[in-house]
Protein backbone atom coordinates (compact mmCIF):
# COMPACT_ATOMS: atom_id res chain seq x y z
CA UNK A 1 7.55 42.00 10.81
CA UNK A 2 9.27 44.50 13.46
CA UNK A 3 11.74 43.34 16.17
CA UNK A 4 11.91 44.46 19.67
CA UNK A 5 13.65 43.52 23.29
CA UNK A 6 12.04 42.69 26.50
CA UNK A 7 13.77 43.39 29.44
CA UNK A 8 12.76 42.85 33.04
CA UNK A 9 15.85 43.20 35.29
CA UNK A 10 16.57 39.16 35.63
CA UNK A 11 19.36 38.63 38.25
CA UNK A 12 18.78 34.94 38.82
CA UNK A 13 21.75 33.17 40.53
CA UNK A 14 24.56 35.36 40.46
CA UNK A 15 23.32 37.07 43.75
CA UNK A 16 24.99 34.47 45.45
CA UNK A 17 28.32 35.47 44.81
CA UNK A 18 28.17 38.86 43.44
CA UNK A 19 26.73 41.78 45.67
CA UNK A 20 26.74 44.13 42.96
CA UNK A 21 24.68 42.00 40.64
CA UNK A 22 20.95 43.50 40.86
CA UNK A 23 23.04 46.36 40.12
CA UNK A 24 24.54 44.99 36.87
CA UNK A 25 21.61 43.61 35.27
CA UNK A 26 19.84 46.88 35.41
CA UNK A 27 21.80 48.84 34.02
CA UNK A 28 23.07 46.05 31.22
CA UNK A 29 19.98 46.01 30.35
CA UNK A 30 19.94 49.80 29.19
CA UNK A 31 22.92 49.19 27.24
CA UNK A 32 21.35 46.28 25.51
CA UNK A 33 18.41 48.71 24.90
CA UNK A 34 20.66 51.45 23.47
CA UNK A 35 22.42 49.30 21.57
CA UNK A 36 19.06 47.73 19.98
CA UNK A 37 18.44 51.10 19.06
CA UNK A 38 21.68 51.68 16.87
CA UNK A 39 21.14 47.91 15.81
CA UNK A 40 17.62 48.79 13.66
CA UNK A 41 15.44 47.28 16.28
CA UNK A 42 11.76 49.06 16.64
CA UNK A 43 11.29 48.94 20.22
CA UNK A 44 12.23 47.94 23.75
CA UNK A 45 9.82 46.85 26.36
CA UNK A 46 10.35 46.47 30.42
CA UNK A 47 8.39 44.68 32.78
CA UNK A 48 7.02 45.81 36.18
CA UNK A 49 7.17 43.04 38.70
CA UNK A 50 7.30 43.51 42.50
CA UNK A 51 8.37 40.89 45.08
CA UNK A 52 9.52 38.66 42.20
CA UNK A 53 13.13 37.78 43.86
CA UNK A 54 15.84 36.67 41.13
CA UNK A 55 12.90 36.98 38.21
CA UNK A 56 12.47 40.21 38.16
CA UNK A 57 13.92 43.24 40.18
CA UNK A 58 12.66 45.92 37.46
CA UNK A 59 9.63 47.41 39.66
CA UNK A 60 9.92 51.13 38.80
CA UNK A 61 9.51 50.97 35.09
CA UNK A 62 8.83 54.61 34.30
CA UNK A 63 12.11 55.44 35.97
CA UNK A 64 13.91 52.70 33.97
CA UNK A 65 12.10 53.92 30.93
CA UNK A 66 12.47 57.65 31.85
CA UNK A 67 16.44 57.03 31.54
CA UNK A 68 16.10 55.26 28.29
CA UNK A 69 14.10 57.92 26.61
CA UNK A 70 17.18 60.55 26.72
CA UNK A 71 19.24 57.92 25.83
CA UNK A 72 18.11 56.63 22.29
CA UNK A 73 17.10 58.03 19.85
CA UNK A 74 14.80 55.90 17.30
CA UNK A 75 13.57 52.91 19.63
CA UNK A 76 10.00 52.62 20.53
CA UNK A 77 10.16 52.34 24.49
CA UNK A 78 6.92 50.65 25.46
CA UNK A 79 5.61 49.20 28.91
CA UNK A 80 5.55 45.97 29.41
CA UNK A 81 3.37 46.05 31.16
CA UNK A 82 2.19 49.26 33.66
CA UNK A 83 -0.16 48.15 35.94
CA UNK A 84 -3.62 50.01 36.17
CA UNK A 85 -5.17 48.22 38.88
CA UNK A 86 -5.74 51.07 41.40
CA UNK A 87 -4.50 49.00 44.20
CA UNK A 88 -1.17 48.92 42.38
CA UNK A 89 -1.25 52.24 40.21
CA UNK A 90 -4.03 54.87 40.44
CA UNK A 91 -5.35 55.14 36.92
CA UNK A 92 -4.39 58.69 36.82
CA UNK A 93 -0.71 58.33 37.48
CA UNK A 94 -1.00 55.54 35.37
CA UNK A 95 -2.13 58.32 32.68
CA UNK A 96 0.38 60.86 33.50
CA UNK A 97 3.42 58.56 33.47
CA UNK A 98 1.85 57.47 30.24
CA UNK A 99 2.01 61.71 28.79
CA UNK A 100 5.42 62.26 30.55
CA UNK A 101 6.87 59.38 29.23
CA UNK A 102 5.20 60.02 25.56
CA UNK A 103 6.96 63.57 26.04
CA UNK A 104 10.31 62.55 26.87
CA UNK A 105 10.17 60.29 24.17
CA UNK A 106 8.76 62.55 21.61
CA UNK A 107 6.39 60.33 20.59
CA UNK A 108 8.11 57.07 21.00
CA UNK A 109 6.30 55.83 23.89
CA UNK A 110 3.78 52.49 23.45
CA UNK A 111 1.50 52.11 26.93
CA UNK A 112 1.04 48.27 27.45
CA UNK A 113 -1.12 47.18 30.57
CA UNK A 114 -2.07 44.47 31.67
CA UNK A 115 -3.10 42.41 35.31
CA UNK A 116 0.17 41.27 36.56
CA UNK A 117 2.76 38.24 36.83
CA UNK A 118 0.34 36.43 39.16
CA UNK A 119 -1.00 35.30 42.57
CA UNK A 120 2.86 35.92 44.51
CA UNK A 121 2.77 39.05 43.31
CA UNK A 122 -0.07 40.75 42.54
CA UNK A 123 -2.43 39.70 45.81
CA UNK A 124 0.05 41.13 47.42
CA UNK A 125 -1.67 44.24 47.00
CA UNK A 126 -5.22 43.01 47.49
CA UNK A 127 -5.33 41.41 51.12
CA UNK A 128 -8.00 39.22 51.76
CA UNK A 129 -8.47 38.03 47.86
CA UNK A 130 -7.83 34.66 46.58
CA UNK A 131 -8.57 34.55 43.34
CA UNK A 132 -6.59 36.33 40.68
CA UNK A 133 -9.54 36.00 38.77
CA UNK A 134 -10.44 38.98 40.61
CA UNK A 135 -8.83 41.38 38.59
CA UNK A 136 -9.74 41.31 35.50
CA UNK A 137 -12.97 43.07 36.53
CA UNK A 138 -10.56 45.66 37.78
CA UNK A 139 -8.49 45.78 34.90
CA UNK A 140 -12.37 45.95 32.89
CA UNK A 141 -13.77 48.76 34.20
CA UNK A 142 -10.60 51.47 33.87
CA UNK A 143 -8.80 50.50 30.68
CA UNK A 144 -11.31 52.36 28.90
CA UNK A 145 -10.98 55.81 31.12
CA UNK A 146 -7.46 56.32 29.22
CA UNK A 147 -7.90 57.87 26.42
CA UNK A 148 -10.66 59.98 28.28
CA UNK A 149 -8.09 61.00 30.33
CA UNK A 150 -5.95 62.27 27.59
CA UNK A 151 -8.16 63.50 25.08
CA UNK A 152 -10.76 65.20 26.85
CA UNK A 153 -9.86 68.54 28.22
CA UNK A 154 -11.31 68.33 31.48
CA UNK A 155 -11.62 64.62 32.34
CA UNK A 156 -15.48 63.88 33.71
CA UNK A 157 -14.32 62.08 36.04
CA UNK A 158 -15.06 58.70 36.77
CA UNK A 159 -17.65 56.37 39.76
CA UNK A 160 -16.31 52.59 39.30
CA UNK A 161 -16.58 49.97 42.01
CA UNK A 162 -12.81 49.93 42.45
CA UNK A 163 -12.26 53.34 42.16
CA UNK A 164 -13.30 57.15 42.05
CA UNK A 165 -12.47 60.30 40.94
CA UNK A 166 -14.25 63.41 40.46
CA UNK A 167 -14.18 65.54 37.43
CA UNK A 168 -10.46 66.87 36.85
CA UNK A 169 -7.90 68.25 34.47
CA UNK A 170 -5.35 65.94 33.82
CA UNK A 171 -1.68 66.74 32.56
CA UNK A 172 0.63 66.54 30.96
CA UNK A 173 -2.08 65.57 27.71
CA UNK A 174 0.19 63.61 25.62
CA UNK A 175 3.17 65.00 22.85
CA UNK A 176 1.31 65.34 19.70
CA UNK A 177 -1.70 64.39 18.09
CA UNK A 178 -4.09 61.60 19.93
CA UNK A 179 -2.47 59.46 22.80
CA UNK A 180 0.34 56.13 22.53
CA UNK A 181 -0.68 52.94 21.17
CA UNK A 182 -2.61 50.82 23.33
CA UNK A 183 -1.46 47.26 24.12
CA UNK A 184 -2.37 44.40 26.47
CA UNK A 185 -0.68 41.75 27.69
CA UNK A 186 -2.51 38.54 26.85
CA UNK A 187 -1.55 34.31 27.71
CA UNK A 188 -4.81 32.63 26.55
CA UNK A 189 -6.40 32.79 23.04
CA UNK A 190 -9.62 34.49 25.31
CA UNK A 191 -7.50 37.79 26.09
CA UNK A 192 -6.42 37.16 22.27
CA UNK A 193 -9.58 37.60 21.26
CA UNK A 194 -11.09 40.35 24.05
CA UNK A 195 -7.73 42.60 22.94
CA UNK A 196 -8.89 42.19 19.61
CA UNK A 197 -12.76 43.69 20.22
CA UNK A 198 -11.28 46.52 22.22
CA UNK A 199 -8.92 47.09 19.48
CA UNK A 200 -5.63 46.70 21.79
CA UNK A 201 -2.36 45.13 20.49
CA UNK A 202 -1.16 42.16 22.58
CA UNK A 203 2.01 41.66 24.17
CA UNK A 204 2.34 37.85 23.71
CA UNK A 205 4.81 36.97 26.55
CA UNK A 206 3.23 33.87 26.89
CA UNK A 207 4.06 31.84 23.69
CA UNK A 208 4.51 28.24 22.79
CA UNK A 209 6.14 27.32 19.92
CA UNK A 210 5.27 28.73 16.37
CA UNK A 211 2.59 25.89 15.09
CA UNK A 212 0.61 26.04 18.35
CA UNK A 213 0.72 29.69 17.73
CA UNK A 214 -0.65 30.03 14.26
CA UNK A 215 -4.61 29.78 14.75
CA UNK A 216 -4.84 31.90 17.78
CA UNK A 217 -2.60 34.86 15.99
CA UNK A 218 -5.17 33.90 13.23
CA UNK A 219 -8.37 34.22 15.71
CA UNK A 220 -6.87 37.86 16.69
CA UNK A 221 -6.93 38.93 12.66
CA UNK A 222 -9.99 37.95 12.03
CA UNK A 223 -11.47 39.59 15.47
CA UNK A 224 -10.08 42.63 15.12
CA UNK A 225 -11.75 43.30 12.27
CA UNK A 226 -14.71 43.83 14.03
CA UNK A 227 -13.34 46.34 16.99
CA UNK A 228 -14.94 48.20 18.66
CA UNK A 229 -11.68 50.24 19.79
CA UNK A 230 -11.31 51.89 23.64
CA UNK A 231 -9.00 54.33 21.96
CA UNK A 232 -8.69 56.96 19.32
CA UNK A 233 -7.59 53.88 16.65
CA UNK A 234 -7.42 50.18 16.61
CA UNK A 235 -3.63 49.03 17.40
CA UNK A 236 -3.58 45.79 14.84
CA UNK A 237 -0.51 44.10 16.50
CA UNK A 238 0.52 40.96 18.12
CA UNK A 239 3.99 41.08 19.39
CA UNK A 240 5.03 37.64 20.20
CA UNK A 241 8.65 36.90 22.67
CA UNK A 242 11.43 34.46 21.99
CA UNK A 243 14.61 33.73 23.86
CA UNK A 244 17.36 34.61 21.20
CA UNK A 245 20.62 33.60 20.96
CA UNK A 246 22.62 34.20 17.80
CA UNK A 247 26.40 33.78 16.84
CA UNK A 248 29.12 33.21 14.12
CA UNK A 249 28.44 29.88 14.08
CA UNK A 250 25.70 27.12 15.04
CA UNK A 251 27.65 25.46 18.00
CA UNK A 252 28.93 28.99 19.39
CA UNK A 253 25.17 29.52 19.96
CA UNK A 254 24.14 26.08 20.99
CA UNK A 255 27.30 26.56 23.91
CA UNK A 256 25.94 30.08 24.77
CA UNK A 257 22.24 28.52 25.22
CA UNK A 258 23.32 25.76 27.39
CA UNK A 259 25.92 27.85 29.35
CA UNK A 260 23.20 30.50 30.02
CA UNK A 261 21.38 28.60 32.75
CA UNK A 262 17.83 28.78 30.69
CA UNK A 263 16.59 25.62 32.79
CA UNK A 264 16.79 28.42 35.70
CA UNK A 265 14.85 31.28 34.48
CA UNK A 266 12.06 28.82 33.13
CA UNK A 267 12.00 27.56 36.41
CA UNK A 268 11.52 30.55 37.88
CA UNK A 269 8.67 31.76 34.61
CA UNK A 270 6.35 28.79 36.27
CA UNK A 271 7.43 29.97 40.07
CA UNK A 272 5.82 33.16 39.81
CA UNK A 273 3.58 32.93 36.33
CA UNK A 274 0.77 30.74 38.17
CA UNK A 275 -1.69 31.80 36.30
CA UNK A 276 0.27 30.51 32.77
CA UNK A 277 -0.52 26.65 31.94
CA UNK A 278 1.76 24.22 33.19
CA UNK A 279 2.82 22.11 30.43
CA UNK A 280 4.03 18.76 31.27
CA UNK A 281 7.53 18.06 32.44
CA UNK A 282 7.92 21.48 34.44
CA UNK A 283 7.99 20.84 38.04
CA UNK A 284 7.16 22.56 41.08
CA UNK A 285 9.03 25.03 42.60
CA UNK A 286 11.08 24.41 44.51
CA UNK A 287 12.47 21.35 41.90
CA UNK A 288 14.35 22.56 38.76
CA UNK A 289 14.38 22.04 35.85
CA UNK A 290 17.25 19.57 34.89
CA UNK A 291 20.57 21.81 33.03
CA UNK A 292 20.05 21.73 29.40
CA UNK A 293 22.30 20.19 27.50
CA UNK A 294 22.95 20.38 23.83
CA UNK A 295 20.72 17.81 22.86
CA UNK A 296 17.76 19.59 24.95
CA UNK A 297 18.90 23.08 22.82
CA UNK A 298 18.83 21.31 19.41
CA UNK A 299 15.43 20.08 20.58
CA UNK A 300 14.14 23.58 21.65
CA UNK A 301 15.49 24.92 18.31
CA UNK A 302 13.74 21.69 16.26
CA UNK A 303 10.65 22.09 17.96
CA UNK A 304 10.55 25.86 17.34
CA UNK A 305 10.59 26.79 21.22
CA UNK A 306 13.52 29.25 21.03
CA UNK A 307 15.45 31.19 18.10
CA UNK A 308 19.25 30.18 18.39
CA UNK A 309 22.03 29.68 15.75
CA UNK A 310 24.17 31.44 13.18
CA UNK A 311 22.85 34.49 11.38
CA UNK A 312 21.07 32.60 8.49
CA UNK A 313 19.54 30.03 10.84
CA UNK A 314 18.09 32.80 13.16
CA UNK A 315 16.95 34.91 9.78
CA UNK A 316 14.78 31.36 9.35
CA UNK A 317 13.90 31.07 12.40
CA UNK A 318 12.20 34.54 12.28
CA UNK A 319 11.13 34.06 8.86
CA UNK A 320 9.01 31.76 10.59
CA UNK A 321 6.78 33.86 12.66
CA UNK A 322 6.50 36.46 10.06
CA UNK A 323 4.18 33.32 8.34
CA UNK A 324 2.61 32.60 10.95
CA UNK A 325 1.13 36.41 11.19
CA UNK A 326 3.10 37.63 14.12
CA UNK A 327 3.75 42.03 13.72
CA UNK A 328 6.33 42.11 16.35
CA UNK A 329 9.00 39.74 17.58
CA UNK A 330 10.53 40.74 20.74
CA UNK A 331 13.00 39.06 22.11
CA UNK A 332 14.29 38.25 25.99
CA UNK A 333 17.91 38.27 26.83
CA UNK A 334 18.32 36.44 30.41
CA UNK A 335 21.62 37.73 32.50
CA UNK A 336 22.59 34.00 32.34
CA UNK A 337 24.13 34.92 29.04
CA UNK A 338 26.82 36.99 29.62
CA UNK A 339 26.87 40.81 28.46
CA UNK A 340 29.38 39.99 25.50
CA UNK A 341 27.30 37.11 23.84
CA UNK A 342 24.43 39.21 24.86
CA UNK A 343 25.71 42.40 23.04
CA UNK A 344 26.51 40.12 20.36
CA UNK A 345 23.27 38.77 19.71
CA UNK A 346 22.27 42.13 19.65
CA UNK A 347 24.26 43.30 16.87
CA UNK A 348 24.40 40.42 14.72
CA UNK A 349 20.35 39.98 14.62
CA UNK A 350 20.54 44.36 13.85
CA UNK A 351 23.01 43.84 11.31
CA UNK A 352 22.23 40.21 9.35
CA UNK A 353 18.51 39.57 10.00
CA UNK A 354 16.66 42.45 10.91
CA UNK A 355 17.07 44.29 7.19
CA UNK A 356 16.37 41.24 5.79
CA UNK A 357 12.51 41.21 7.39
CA UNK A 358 11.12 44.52 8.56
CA UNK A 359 11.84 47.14 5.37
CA UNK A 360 9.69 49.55 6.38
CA UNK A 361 11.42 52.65 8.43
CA UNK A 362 7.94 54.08 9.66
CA UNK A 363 6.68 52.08 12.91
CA UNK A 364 3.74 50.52 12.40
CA UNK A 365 2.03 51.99 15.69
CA UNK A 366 3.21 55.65 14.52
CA UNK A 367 1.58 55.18 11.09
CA UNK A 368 -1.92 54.49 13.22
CA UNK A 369 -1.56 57.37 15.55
CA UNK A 370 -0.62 59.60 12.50
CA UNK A 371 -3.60 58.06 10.72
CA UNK A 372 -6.24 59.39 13.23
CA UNK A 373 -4.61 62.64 14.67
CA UNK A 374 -3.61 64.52 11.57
């Protein structure tokens, strides 16, 4: 199993009192990325969310990941997600930013798409529609133009119901041989399942807790089988997310977690994520979620719902997924934890658990690529 980072610009509460603080967590967030990149972990994603206040201030993606690509060196820098709905992103800059990005990188770039957050922010490109339901027929009909795009010298161009374009050249073609793995960003075991037939990876960022997760991760393997990839190769890969915190000792972590105003941020995942199930318990926004204390942490840590401990509890922990099937475990790191404990998750997970799981030093997406361009 390979390890990654999500990042999505959180700034949550500390607004109130700090002007500077959309300012901080953006650019924390590229050191945590850098330093997951000395630590041995295989890639970094970052969201793109608009209007998403406190969730979410990392709109501009490419630029974020633009940055990052000079500054690291091994790290997998992936989108998570860009949006190709041509109200929000024309498909072709979609494409280019895609190259560019797989250029900059040289070769480390993994293009994750996907619909959106959900109806607060992405109708707010589509005035006069209700129903997020909506786009996935959007979503439908241009995934597929991508690697046409890419690969085919002049692009034929393209007559959708959402969008045109006539026959064009399109550049930069991306760094190498055939195009960036293909991923999509799935919640239900459906978009498990239609990932699988087009042959995308998914970018799980919807998960419950490990048991609930084994059949559908299951479903995926045994659909995929059968794909019919988009692409120039089928991108076997489930990356599943986990809030992490890890420390020198069991109640170090367990005082991080319920110092780190978690209650907050999951408040604010069911705010905007309306489109997500609502499980029971979680109230509506406005109401929070009450603080956690320690006996809510242990819970979340018995009943599999987060990764937090020492170094050998966390290296079970992951062990954990890695049965169940998952490829990737990526994991969030809300500004409610401060940048030291942060940092410090960072580098004890790179140092005492990572080696200890993934072995292999090739990424598993460049072996595929290699497989079909060489």
């Amino acid at each position: 199993m390979e390890f990654g980072l999500f990042v999505q610009g959180y700034v949550g509460k500390r607004a109130e009192t700090d002007p500077l603080a959309e300012h901080k967590a953006l650019m924390e967030e590229t050191e945590y990325v850098i330093q997951a990149d000395k630590s041995g972990f295989k890639y970094a994603w970052a969201s793109e969310h608009h209007f998403l206040e406190e969730y979410s201030h990392l709109s501009a993606n490419d630029v974020f990941l633009g940055y990052l690509a000079h500054a690291t060196e091994r790290i997998h820098l992936g989108s998570g997600i860009f949006n190709p709905l041509a109200q929000v992103n024309h498909p072709v800059k979609v494409a280019e930013k895609v190259a560019m990005l797989d250029h900059l990188s040289e070769g480390r770039f993994e293009f994750g798409s996907g619909r959106g957050a959900g109806s607060h922010e992405i109708l707010g490109f589509l005035p006069g529609i209700t129903d997020m339901n909506h786009t996935k027929e959007i979503w439908e009909e241009t995934i597929a133009e991508f690697p046409k795009m890419w690969l085919q010298e002049e692009y034929v161009g393209f007559q959708g119901k959402h969008w045109q374009l006539p026959p064009r050249k399109i550049f930069p073609k991306p760094y190498g041989a055939s195009h960036p793995a293909m991923w999509y960003a799935a919640g239900s075991p459906s978009s498990y399942a239609m990932a699988a037939k087009k042959g995308l990876g998914v970018l799980g960022f919807s998960v419950q807790k490990v048991s609930d997760m084994e059949w559908v991760l299951e479903q995926y393997k045994t659909a995929i089988r059968d794909a019919e990839p988009i692409g120039d190769f089928v991108n076997d890969n489930v990356m599943v997310t986990s809030t992490a915190i890890c420390a020198e000792t069991h109640d170090k972590a367990v005082e991080i977690a319920v110092n780190g105003g978690l209650n907050y941020l999951q408040s604010l995942v069911f705010r905007y994520h309306d489109t997500f199930p609502r499980p029971d318990g979680i109230p509506e926004w406005p109401e929070l979620l009450p603080d956690y204390t320690t006996e809510i942490i242990e819970l979340l840590i018995a009943e599999e719902l987060m990764i937090c401990g020492d170094p050998d509890e966390v290296l079970g922990q992951c062990r954990r997924w890695e049965q169940a099937g998952a490829d990737q475990l990526s994991f969030g790191l809300p500004i409610g934890v401060s940048y030291e404990d942060t940092m410090n998750t960072v580098k004890l997970i790179g140092e005492q658990v990572i080696p200890k799981i993934d072995t292999d030093p090739v990424h598993r997406t460049t072996r595929f690529r290699q497989a079909t361009g060489s």
